[in-house]
Structures are given as C-alpha cells and as structure tokens.
Protein backbone atom coordinates (compact mmCIF):
# COMPACT_ATOMS: atom_id res chain seq x y z
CA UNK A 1 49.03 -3.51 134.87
CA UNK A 2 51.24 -3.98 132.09
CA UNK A 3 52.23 -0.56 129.64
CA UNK A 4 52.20 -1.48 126.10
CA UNK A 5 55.33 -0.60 124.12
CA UNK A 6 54.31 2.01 121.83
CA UNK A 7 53.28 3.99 125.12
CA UNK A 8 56.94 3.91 126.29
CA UNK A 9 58.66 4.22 122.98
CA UNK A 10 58.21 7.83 122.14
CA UNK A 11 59.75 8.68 125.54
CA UNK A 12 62.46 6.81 125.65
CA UNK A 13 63.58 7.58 121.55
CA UNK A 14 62.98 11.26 122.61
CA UNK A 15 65.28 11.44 125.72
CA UNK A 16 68.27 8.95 123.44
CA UNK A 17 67.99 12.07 121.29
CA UNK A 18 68.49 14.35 123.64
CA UNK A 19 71.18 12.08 125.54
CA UNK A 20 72.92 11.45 122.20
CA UNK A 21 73.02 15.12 121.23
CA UNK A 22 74.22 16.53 124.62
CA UNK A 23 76.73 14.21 124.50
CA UNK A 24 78.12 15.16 121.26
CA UNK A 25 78.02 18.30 121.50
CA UNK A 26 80.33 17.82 124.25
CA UNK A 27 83.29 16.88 121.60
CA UNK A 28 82.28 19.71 119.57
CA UNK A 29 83.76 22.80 120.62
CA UNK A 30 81.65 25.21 118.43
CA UNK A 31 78.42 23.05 119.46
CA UNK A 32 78.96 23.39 123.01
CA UNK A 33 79.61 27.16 122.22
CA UNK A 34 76.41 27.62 119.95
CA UNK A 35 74.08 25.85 123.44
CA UNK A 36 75.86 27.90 125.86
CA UNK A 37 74.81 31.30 123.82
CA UNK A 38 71.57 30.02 123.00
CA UNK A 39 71.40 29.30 126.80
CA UNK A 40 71.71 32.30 128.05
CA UNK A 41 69.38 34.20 125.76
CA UNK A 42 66.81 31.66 126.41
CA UNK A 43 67.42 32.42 130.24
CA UNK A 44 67.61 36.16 130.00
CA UNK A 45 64.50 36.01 127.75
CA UNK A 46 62.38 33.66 130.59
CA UNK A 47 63.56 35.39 133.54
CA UNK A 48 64.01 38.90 132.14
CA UNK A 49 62.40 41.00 135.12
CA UNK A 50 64.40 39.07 137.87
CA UNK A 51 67.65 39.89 136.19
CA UNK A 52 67.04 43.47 135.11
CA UNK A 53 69.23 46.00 137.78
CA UNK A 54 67.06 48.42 136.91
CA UNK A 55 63.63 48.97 135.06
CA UNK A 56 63.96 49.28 131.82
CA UNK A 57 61.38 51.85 131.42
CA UNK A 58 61.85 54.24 134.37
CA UNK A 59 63.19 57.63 133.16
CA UNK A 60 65.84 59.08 134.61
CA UNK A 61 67.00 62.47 132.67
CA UNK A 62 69.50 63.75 135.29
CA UNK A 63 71.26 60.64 134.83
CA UNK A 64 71.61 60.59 131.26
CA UNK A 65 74.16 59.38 129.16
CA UNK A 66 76.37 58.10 131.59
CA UNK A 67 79.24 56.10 130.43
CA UNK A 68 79.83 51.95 130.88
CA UNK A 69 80.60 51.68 135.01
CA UNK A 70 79.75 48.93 137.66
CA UNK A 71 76.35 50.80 138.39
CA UNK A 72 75.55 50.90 134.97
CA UNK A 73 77.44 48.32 133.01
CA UNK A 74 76.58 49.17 129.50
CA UNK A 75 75.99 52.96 130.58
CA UNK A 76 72.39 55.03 130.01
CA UNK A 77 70.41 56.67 126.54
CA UNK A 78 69.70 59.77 126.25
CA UNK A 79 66.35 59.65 128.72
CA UNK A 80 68.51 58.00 131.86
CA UNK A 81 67.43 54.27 130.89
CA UNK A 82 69.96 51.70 132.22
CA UNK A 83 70.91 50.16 128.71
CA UNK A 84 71.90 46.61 130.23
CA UNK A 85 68.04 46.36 131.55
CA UNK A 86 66.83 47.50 128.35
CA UNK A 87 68.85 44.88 126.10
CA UNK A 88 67.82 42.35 128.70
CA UNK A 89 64.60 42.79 128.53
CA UNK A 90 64.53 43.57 124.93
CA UNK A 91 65.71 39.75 124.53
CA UNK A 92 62.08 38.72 125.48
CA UNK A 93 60.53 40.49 122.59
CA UNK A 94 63.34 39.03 120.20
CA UNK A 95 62.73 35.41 120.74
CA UNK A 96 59.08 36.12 121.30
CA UNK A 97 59.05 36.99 117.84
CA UNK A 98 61.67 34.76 116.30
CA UNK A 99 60.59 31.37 117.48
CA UNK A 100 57.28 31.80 117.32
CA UNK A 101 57.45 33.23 113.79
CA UNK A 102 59.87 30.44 112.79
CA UNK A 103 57.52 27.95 114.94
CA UNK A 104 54.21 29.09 112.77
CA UNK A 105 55.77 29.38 109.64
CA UNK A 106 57.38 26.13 110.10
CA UNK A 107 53.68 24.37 110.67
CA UNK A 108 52.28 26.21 107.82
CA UNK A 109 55.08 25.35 105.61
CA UNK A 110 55.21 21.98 106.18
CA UNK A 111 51.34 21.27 105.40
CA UNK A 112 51.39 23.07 102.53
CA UNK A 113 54.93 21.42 101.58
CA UNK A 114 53.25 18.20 102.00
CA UNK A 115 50.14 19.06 99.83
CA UNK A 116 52.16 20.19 97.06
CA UNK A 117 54.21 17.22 97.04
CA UNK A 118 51.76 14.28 97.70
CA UNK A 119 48.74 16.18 95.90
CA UNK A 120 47.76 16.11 92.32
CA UNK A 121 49.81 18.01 89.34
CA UNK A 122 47.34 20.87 89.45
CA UNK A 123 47.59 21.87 93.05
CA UNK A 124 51.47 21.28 93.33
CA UNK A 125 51.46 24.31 90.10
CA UNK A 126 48.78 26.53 92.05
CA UNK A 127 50.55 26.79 95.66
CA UNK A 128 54.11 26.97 93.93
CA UNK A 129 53.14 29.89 91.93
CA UNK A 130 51.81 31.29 95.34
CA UNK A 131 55.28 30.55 96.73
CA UNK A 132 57.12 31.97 94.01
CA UNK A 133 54.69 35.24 94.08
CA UNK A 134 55.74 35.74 97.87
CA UNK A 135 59.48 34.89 97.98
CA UNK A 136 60.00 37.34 94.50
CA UNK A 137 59.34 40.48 96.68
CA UNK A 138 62.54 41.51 98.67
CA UNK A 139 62.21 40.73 102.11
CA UNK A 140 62.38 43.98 103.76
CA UNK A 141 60.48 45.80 101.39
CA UNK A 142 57.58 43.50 101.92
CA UNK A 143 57.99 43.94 105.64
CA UNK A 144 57.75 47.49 105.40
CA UNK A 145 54.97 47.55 102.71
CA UNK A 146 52.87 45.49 104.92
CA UNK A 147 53.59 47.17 108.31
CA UNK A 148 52.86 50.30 106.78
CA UNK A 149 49.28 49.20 105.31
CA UNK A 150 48.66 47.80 108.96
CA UNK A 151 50.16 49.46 111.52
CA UNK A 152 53.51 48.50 113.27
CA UNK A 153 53.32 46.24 116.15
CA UNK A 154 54.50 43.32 117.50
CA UNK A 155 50.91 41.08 116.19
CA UNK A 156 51.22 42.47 112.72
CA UNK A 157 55.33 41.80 112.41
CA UNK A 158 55.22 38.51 113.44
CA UNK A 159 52.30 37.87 110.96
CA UNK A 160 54.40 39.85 108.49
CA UNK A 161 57.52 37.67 109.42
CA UNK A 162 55.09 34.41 109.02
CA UNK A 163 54.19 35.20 105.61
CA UNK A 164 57.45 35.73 104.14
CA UNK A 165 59.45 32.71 105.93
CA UNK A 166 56.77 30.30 105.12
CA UNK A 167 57.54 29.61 101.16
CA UNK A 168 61.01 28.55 102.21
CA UNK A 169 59.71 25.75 103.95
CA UNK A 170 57.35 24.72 101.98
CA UNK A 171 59.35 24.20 99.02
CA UNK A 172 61.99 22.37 101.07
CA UNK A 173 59.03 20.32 102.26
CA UNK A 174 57.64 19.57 98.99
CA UNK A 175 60.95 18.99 97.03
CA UNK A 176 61.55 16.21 100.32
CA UNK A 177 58.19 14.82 100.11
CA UNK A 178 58.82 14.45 95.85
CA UNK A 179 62.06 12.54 96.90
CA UNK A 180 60.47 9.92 99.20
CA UNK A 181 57.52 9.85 97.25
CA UNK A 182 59.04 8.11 94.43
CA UNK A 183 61.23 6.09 96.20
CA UNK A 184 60.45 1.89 95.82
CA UNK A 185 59.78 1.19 99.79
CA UNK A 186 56.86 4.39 99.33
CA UNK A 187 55.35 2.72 96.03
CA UNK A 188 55.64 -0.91 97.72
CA UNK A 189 53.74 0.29 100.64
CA UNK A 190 50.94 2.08 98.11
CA UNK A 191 50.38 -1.44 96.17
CA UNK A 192 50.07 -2.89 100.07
CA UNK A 193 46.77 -0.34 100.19
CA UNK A 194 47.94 2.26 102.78
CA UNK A 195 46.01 5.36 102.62
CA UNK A 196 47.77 8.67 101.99
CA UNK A 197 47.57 9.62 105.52
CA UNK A 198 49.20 6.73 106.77
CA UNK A 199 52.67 7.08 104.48
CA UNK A 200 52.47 10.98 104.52
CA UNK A 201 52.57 10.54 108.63
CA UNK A 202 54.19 7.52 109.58
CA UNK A 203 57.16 7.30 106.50
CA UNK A 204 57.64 10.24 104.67
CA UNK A 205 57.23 13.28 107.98
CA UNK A 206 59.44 11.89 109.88
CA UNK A 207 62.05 11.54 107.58
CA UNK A 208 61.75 15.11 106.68
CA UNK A 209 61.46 16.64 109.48
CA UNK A 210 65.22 16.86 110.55
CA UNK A 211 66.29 19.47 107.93
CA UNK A 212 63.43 21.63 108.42
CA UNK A 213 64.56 21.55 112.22
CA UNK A 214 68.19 22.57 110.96
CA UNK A 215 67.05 24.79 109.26
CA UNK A 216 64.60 26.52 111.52
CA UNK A 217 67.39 27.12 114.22
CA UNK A 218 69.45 28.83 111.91
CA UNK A 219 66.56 30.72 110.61
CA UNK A 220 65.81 32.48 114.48
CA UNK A 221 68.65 34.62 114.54
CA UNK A 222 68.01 35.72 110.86
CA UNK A 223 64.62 36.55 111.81
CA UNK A 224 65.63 38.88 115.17
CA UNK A 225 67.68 40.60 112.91
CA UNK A 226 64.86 41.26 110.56
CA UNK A 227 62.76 42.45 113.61
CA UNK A 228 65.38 44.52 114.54
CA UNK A 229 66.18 46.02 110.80
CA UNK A 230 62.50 46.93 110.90
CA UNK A 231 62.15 48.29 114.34
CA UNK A 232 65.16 50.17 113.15
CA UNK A 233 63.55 51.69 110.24
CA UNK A 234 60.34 52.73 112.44
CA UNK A 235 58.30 50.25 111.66
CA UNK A 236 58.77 47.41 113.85
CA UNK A 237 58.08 46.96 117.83
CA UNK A 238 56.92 50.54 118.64
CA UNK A 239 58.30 52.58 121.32
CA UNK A 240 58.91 52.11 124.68
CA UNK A 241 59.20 48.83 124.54
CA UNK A 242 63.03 47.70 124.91
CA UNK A 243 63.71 46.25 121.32
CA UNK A 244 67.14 45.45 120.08
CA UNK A 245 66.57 47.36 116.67
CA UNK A 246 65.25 50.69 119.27
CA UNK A 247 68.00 50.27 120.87
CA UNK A 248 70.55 50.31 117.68
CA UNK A 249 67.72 53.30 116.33
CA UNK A 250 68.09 55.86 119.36
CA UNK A 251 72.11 54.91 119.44
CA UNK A 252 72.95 55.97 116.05
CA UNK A 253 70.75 59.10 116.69
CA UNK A 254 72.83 59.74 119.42
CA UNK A 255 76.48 57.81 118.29
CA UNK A 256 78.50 61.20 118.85
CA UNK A 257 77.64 61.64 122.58
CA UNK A 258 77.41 58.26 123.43
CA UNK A 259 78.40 55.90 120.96
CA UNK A 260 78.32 52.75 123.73
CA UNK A 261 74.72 52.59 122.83
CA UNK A 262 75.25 50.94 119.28
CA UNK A 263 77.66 48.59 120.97
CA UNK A 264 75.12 47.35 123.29
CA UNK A 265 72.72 47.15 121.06
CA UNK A 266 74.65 45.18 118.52
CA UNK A 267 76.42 42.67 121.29
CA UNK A 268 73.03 40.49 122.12
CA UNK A 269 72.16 40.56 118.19
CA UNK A 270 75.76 39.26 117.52
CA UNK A 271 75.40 36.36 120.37
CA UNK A 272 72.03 35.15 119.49
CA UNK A 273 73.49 34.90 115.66
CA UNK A 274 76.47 32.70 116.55
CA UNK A 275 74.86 30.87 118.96
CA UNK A 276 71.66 29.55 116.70
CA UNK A 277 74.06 29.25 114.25
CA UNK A 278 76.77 27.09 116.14
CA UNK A 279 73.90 24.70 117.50
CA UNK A 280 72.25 24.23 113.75
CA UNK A 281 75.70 23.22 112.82
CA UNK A 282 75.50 20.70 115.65
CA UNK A 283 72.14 19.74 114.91
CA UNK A 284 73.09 18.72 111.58
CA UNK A 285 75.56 16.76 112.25
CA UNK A 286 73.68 14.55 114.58
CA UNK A 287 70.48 14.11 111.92
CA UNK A 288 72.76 13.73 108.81
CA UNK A 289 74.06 10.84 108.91
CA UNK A 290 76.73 11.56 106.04
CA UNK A 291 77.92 14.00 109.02
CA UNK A 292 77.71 11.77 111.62
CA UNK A 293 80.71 11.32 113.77
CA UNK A 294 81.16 8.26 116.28
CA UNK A 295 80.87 9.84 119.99
C-alpha cells in the first residue's frame, strides 16, 4: 500500500531539523554548552526521586547544619535536610512551572497575536489596549498583588506567571503577522480566494513561529527566577516543598551559620540561566537565516 507524501513529510522535515541543529551545535562551543546544562536539568527534573541521596523532606535536627562533605555534598539547613536532595528535587517544581507557563502563554499569545494582526482595525485597538493594561504593571508587583488576593501556590503562580508573559507574545505575534500580512505573495494569494484560515495557517504561522520559539527558551530561565523571587518573598511555592527561591529564603535567614545554603541555592538558578540562554542563542542562529552559518 503506497504512503502518500504529505504523510511522510512532516517526519522527515522534523527529524532534518533536529539533525541539522545537533549538528551545529556541535561547532558551537557555547551551543553545545547551553544543551548540555539544559540537559541535565531536564534529567534531574524527570528523574528527580531516583537521584535524590536522601529525601528531601525527612527531618533530621541532630544533623543540622552540617557543612559541604561526601555524605552531604552541599551540606544540611537548619532542620537536617540534605540540601543537594532538596535543590534536586526542587528542579522539578522549577521547570514544572517555567515551561509550562512559557508553553501556555506562548499558545495564548500567539492566537491572540494572530487576531490582532489579521482581524479588523477595531479589535487589533481593543486587545492591544488589554496588552498594554497588563505589561504597564511591574512584574513582580503584579505577581505579588495577585498571589496575595488568591492564595500562594503552585496553580495560582503559574496562572499568575501566564497572565503577565502572555502580552509579550502577542505583540511579537501581531507585529509578525502585520509584516507578512502586507507582503505581495500574502495579497496575491487573497485575490486567488484563499480563506483567512488557510494563509493565517499554512503561510503566515509558520513563518512566525521561529522567533517566538527563540524567544520562549530564553524566556524559561527568566521565569524560574521569577518563581523563585516570589517564593522568596513568601508568596510563591509554599513550604515544604523543595523550591529554589525556599531554598535561597531559609539560607539568607540563616547566612551567618551556614552561609553554603545561598550558594546552593543560587548554583542550579545560575545553570538553568546560562544554559536556556546558550541554546536560544543557538536556536537563533539556525532559524535566522541572516545568522546562519554553513555546517
């Protein structure tokens, strides 16, 4: 029985890109960097109770505050917790909440993006002055206006996180869909008699959709860091649960007797930043082609 071509075509254009970006991000130094840190959170994250020593949650008071050894690598808090458990387990909860905030707000984003820039005049105003009302607050305050109205935990940050990351997108969206929408192979298509659906779906997504990746992936680590800012303040992930801003919270409270707590803490925050970072740089260069570089 014979396979038609458009069956096999999304497969094999999916795993070139994969091929082709693996390949150079082996000539890129800082790319290969950015996948191997991303690599390991992702793995820590997925297989976070088989690589704990200890449990993360089991108190332990005689034990307390023990400095960095072999036994306990990044030492204990104040209530006999193995810290290297805690941070591993803690990097669950951070890209539970960064990629799927980033992963929602990206969706919503990008259908309202595309609204506002293929709709009429008057709905392209309405939903900008939305997006304008959202992204004027400051970010934190915001955060910590909502979480307090609510309640803090983990459902109401990430919606917290959704609603403030969204208007970024959706702007870039729309001012990408204005671009193409003008453009003289879009108009020569709408004399043809296309329907909006069919050029909003088949020629103007996908050739927007490569920023908004780029910029997504550098957008994780900035969200983490917002989860753990909040958490920080009190009104994040609430306790016990092994968050990377708790951790940073009880180490400042107790930086004089055992200031390897803060370092721990900060160490998987400053990993996760470079690495999204160093593979967005990466993944730009292989969607841009003005960055493009022979491989």
């Amino acid at each position: 029985m014979s396979v038609p071509a458009s069956d096999i075509a999304v497969p094999v254009e999916r795993a070139g890109f994969v091929a082709g970006f693996l390949r150079r991000v082996q000539h890129d130094p800082m790319g290969m960097l950015g996948v191997s840190l991303v690599l390991v959170v992702v793995l820590c994250g997925l297989f976070a109770p088989w690589l704990t020593p200890y449990d993360p949650f089991k108190v332990d008071v005689p034990h307390r505050f023990l400095t960095p050894s072999w036994e306990h690598f990044f030492g204990t808090d104040n209530l006999g917790r193995d810290i290297l458990s805690r941070v591993i387990a803690g990097s669950r909860i951070a890209l539970t909440v960064g990629v799927s905030t980033i992963g929602m707000a990206l969706s919503c984003g990008l259908v309202l993006g595309l609204i506002a820039g293929y709709g009429p005049r008057w709905l392209d105003n309405a939903l900008i002055l939305v997006f304008d009302s959202i992204y004027s607050f400051p970010t934190v305050m915001l955060g910590l206006t909502v979480l307090t109205l609510l309640g803090p935990s983990i459902e109401t940050l990430i919606f917290v996180v959704v609603i403030i990351q969204t208007p970024a997108y959706a702007r870039l969206t729309r001012t990408s869909t204005l671009s193409i929408k003008n453009s003289e192979y879009i108009m020569a298509i709408r004399s043809l008699g296309a329907s909006p659906a069919r050029i909003i779906g088949i020629h103007i997504l996908p050739n927007i959709v490569g920023p908004l990746f780029i910029v997504a992936s550098m957008d994780i680590p900035s969200v983490i860091a917002l989860e753990a800012g909040l958490t920080y303040l009190g009104m994040g992930i609430p306790p016990p649960a092994p968050s990377w801003g708790r951790i940073l919270q009880e180490g400042f409270v107790q930086i004089r007797e055992a200031p390897w707590i803060v370092v721990a803490g900060g160490i998987p925050l400053i990993i996760t930043t470079l690495g999204f970072t160093f593979m967005g740089e990466a993944l730009r260069d292989m969607l841009d082609p003005r960055l493009r570089r022979i491989v």
